[in-house]
PDB file of N, CA and C in Angstrom:
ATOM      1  N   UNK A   1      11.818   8.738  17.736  1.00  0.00           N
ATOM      2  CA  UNK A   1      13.101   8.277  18.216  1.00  0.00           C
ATOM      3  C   UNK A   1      13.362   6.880  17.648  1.00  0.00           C
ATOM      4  N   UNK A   2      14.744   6.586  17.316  1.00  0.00           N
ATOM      5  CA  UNK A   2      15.094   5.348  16.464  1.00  0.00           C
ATOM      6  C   UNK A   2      15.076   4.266  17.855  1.00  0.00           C
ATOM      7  N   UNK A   3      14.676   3.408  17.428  1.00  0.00           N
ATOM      8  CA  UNK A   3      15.280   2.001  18.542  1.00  0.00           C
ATOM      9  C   UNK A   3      16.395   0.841  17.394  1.00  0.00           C
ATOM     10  N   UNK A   4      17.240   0.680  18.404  1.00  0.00           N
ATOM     11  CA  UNK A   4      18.252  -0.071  17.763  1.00  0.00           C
ATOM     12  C   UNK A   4      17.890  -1.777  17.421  1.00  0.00           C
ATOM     13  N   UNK A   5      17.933  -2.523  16.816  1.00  0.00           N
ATOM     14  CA  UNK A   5      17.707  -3.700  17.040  1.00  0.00           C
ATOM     15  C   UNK A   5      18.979  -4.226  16.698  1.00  0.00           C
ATOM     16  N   UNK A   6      18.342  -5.672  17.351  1.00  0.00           N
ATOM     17  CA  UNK A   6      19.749  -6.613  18.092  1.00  0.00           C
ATOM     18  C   UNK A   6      19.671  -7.602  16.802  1.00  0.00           C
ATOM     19  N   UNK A   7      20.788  -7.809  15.996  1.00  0.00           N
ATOM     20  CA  UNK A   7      20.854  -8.495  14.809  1.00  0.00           C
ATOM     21  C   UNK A   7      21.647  -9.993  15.244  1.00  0.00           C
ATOM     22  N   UNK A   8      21.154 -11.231  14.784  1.00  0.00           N
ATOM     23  CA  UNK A   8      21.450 -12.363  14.733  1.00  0.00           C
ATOM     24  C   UNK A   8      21.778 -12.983  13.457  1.00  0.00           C
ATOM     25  N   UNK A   9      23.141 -13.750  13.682  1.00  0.00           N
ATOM     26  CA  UNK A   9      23.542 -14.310  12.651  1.00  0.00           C
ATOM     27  C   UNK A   9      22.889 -15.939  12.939  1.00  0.00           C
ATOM     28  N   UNK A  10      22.186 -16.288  11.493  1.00  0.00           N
ATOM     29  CA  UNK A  10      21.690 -17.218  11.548  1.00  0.00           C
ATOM     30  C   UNK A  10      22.535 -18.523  11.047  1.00  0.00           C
ATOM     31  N   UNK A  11      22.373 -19.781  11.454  1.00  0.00           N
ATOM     32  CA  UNK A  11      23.118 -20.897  11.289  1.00  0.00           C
ATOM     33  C   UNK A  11      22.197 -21.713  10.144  1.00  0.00           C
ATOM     34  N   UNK A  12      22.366 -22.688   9.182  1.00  0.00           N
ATOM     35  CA  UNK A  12      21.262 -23.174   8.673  1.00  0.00           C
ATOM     36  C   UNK A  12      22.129 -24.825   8.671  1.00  0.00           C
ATOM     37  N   UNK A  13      21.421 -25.202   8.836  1.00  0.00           N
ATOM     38  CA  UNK A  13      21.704 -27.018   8.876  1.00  0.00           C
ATOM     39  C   UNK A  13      20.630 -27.930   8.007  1.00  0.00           C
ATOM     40  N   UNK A  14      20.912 -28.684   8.004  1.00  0.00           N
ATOM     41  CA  UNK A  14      20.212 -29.711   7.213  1.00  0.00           C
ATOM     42  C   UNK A  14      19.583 -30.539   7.856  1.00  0.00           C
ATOM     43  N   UNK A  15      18.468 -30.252   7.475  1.00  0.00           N
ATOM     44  CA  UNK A  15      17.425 -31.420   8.560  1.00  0.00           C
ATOM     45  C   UNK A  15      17.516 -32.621   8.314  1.00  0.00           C
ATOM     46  N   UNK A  16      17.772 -33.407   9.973  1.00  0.00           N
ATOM     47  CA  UNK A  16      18.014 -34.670   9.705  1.00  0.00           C
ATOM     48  C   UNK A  16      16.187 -35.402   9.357  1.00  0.00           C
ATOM     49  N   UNK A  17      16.037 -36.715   9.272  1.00  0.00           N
ATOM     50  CA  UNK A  17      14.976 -37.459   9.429  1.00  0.00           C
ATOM     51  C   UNK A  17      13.910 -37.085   9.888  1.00  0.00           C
ATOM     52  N   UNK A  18      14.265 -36.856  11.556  1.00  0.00           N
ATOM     53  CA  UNK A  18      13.145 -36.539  12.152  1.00  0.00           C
ATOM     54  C   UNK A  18      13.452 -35.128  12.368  1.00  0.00           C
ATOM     55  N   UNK A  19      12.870 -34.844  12.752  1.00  0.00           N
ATOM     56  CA  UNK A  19      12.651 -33.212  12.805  1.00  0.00           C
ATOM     57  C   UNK A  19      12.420 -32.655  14.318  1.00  0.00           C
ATOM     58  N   UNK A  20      11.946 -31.581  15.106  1.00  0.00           N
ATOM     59  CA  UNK A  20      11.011 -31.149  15.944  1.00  0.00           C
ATOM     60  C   UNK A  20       9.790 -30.722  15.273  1.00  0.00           C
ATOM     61  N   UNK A  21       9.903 -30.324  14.118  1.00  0.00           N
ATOM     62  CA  UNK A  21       8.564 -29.809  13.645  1.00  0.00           C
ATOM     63  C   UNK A  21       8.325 -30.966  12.229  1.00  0.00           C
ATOM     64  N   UNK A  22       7.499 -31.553  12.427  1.00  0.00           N
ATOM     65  CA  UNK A  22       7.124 -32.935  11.255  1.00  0.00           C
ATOM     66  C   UNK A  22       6.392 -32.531  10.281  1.00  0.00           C
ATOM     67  N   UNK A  23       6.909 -33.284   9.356  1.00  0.00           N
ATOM     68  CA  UNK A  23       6.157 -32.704   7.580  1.00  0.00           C
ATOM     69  C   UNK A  23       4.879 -33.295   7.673  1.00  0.00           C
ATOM     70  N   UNK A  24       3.955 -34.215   8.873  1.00  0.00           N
ATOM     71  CA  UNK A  24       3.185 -34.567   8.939  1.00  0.00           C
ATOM     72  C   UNK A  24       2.574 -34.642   9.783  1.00  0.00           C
ATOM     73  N   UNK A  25       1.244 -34.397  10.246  1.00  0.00           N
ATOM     74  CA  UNK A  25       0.823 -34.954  12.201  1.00  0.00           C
ATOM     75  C   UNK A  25      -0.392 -35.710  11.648  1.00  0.00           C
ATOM     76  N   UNK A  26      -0.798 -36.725  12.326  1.00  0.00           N
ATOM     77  CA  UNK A  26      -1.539 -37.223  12.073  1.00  0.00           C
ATOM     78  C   UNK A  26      -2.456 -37.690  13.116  1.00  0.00           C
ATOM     79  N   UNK A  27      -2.568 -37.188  13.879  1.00  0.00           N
ATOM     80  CA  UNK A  27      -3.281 -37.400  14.639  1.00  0.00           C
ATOM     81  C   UNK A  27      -3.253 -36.063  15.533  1.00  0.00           C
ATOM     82  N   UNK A  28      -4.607 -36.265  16.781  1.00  0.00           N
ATOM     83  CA  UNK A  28      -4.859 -34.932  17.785  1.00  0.00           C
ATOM     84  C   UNK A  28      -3.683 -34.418  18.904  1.00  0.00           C
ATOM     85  N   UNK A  29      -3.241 -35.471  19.093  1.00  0.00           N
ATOM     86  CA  UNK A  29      -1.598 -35.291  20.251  1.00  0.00           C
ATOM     87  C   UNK A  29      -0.741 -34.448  19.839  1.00  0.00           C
ATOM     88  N   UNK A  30      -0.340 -35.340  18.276  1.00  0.00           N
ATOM     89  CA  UNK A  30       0.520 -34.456  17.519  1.00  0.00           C
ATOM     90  C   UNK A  30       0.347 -33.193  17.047  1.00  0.00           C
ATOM     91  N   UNK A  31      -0.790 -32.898  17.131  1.00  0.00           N
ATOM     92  CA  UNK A  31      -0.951 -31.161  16.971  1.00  0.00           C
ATOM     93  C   UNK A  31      -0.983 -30.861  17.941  1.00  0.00           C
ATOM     94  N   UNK A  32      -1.457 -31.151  19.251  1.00  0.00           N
ATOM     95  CA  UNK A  32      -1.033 -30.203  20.312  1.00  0.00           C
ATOM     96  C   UNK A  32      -0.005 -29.947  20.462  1.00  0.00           C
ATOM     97  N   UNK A  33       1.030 -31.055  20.738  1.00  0.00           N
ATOM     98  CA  UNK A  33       2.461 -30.970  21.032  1.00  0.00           C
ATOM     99  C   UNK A  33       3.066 -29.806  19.941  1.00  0.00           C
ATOM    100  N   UNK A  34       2.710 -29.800  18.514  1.00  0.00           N
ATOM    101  CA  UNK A  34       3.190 -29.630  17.712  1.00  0.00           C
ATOM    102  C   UNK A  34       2.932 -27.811  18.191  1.00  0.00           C
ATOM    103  N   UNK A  35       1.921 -27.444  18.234  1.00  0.00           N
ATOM    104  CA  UNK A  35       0.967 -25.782  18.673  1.00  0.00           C
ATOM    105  C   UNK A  35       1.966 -25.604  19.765  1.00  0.00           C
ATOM    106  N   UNK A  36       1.753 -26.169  20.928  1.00  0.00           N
ATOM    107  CA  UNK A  36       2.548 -25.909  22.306  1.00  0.00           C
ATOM    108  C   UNK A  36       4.175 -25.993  21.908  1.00  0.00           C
ATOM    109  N   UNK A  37       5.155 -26.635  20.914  1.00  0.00           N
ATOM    110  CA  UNK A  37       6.559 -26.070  20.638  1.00  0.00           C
ATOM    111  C   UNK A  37       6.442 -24.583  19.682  1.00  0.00           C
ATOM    112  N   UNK A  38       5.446 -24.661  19.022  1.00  0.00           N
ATOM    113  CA  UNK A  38       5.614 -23.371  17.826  1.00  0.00           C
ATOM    114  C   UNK A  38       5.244 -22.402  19.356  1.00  0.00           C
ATOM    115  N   UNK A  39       4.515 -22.162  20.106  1.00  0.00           N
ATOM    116  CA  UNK A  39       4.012 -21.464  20.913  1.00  0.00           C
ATOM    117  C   UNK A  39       4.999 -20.898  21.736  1.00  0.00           C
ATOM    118  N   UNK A  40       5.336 -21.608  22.424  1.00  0.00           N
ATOM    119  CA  UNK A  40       7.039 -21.866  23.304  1.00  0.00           C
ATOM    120  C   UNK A  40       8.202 -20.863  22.702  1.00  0.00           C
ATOM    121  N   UNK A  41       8.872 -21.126  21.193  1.00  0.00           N
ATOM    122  CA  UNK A  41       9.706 -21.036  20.412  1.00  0.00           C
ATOM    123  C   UNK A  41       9.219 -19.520  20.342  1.00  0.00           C
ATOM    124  N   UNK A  42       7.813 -18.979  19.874  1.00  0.00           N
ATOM    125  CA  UNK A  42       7.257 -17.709  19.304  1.00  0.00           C
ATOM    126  C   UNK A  42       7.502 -16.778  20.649  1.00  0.00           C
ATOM    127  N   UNK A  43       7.122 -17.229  21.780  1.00  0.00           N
ATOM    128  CA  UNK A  43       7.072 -16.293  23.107  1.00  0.00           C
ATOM    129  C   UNK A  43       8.489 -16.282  23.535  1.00  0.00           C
ATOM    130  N   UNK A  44       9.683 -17.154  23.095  1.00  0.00           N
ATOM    131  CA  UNK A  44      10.873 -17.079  23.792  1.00  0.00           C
ATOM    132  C   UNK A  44      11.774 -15.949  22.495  1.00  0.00           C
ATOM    133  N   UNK A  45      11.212 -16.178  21.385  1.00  0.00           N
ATOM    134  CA  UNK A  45      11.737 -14.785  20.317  1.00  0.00           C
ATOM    135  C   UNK A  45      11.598 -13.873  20.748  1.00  0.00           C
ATOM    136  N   UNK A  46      10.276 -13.480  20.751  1.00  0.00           N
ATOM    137  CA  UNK A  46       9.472 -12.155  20.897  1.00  0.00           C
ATOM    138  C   UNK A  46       9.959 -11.614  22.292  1.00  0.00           C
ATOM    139  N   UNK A  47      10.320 -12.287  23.404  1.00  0.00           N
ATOM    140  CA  UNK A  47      10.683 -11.311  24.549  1.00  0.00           C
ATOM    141  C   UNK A  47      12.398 -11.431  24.727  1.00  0.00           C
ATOM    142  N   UNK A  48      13.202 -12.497  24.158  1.00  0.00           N
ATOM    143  CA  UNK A  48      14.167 -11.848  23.550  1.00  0.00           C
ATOM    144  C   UNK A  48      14.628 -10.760  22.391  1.00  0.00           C
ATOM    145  N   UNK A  49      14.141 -10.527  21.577  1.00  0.00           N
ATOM    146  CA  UNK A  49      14.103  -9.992  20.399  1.00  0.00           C
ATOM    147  C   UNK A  49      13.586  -8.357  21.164  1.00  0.00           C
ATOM    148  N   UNK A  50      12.660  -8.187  22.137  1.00  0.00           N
ATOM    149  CA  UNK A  50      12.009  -7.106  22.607  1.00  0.00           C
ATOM    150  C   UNK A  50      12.880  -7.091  23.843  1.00  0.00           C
ATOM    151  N   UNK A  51      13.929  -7.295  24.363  1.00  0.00           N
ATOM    152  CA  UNK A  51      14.695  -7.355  25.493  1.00  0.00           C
ATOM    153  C   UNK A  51      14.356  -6.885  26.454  1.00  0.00           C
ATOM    154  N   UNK A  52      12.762  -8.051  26.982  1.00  0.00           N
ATOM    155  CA  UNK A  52      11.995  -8.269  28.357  1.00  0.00           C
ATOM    156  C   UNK A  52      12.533  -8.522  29.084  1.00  0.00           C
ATOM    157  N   UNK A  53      13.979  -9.514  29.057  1.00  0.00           N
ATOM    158  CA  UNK A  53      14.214 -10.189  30.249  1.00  0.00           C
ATOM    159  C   UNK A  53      16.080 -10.110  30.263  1.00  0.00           C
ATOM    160  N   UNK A  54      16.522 -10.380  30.679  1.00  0.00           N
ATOM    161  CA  UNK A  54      18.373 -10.411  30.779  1.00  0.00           C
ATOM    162  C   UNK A  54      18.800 -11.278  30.070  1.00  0.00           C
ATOM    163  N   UNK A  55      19.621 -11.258  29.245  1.00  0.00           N
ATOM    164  CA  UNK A  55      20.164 -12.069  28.221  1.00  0.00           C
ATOM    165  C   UNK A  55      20.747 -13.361  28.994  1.00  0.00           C
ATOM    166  N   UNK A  56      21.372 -13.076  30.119  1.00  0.00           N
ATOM    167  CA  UNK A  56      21.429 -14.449  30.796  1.00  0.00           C
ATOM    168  C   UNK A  56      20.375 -14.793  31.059  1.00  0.00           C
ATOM    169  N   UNK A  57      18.830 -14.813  30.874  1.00  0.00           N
ATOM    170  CA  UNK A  57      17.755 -15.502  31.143  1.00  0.00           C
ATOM    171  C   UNK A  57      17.760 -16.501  29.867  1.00  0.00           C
ATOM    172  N   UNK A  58      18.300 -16.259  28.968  1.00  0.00           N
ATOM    173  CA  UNK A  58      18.500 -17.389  27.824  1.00  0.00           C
ATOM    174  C   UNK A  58      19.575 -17.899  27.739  1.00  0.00           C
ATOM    175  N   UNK A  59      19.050 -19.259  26.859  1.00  0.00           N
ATOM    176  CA  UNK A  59      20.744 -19.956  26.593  1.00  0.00           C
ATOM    177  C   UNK A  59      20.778 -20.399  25.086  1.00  0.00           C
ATOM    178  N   UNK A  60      21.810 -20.652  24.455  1.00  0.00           N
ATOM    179  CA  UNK A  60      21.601 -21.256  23.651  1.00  0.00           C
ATOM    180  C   UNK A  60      21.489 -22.745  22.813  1.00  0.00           C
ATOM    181  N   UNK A  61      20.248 -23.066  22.312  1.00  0.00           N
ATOM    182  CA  UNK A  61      19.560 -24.264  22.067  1.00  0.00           C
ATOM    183  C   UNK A  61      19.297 -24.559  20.675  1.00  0.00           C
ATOM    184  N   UNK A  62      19.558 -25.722  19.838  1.00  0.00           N
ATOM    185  CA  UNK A  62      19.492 -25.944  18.961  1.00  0.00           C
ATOM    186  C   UNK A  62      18.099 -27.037  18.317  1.00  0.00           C
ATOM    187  N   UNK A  63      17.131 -26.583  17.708  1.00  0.00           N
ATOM    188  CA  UNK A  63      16.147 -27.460  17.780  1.00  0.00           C
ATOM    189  C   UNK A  63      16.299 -28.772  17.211  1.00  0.00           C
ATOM    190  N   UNK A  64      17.218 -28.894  16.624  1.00  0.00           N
ATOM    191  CA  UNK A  64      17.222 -30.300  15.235  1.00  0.00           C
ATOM    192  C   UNK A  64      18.609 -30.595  15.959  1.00  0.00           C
ATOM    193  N   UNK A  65      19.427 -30.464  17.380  1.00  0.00           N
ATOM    194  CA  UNK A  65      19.912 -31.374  18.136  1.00  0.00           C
ATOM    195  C   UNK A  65      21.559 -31.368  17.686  1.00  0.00           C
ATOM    196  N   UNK A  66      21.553 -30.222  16.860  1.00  0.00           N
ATOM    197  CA  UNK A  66      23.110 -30.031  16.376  1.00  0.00           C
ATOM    198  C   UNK A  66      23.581 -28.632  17.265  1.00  0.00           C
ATOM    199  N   UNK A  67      25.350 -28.834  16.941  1.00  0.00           N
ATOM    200  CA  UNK A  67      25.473 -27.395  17.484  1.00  0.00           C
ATOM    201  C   UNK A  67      25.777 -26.682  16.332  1.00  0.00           C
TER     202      UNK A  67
END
């Protein structure tokens, strides 16, 4: 049996300066923080994308602070 998937139009922007995700970490903090947003971001796809939860359980959020 086919399952339908839910297609998203993607936006692309230009990264400012700083980022959420840095071209560099340099130290032990900064990789945690850095693991715990990729982590976050990966589990909030995957159970949207697999439509676990009600679409009003999400909103929409822009990581690099633009709309």
């Amino acid at each position: 049996m086919a399952t339908a998937q839910l297609s998203h139009s993607i936006k692309i922007h230009k990264a400012p300066k700083e980022t959420v995700f840095p071209s560099q970490i340099t130290n032990e903090h900064e990789s945690l923080i850095m693991v715990k947003k990729l982590f976050a971001t990966s589990i909030s796809c995957i159970t949207y994308l697999r439509g676990l939860f009600p679409e009003s359980s999400y909103g929409e959020r822009h990581l690099d602070g633009k709309v």
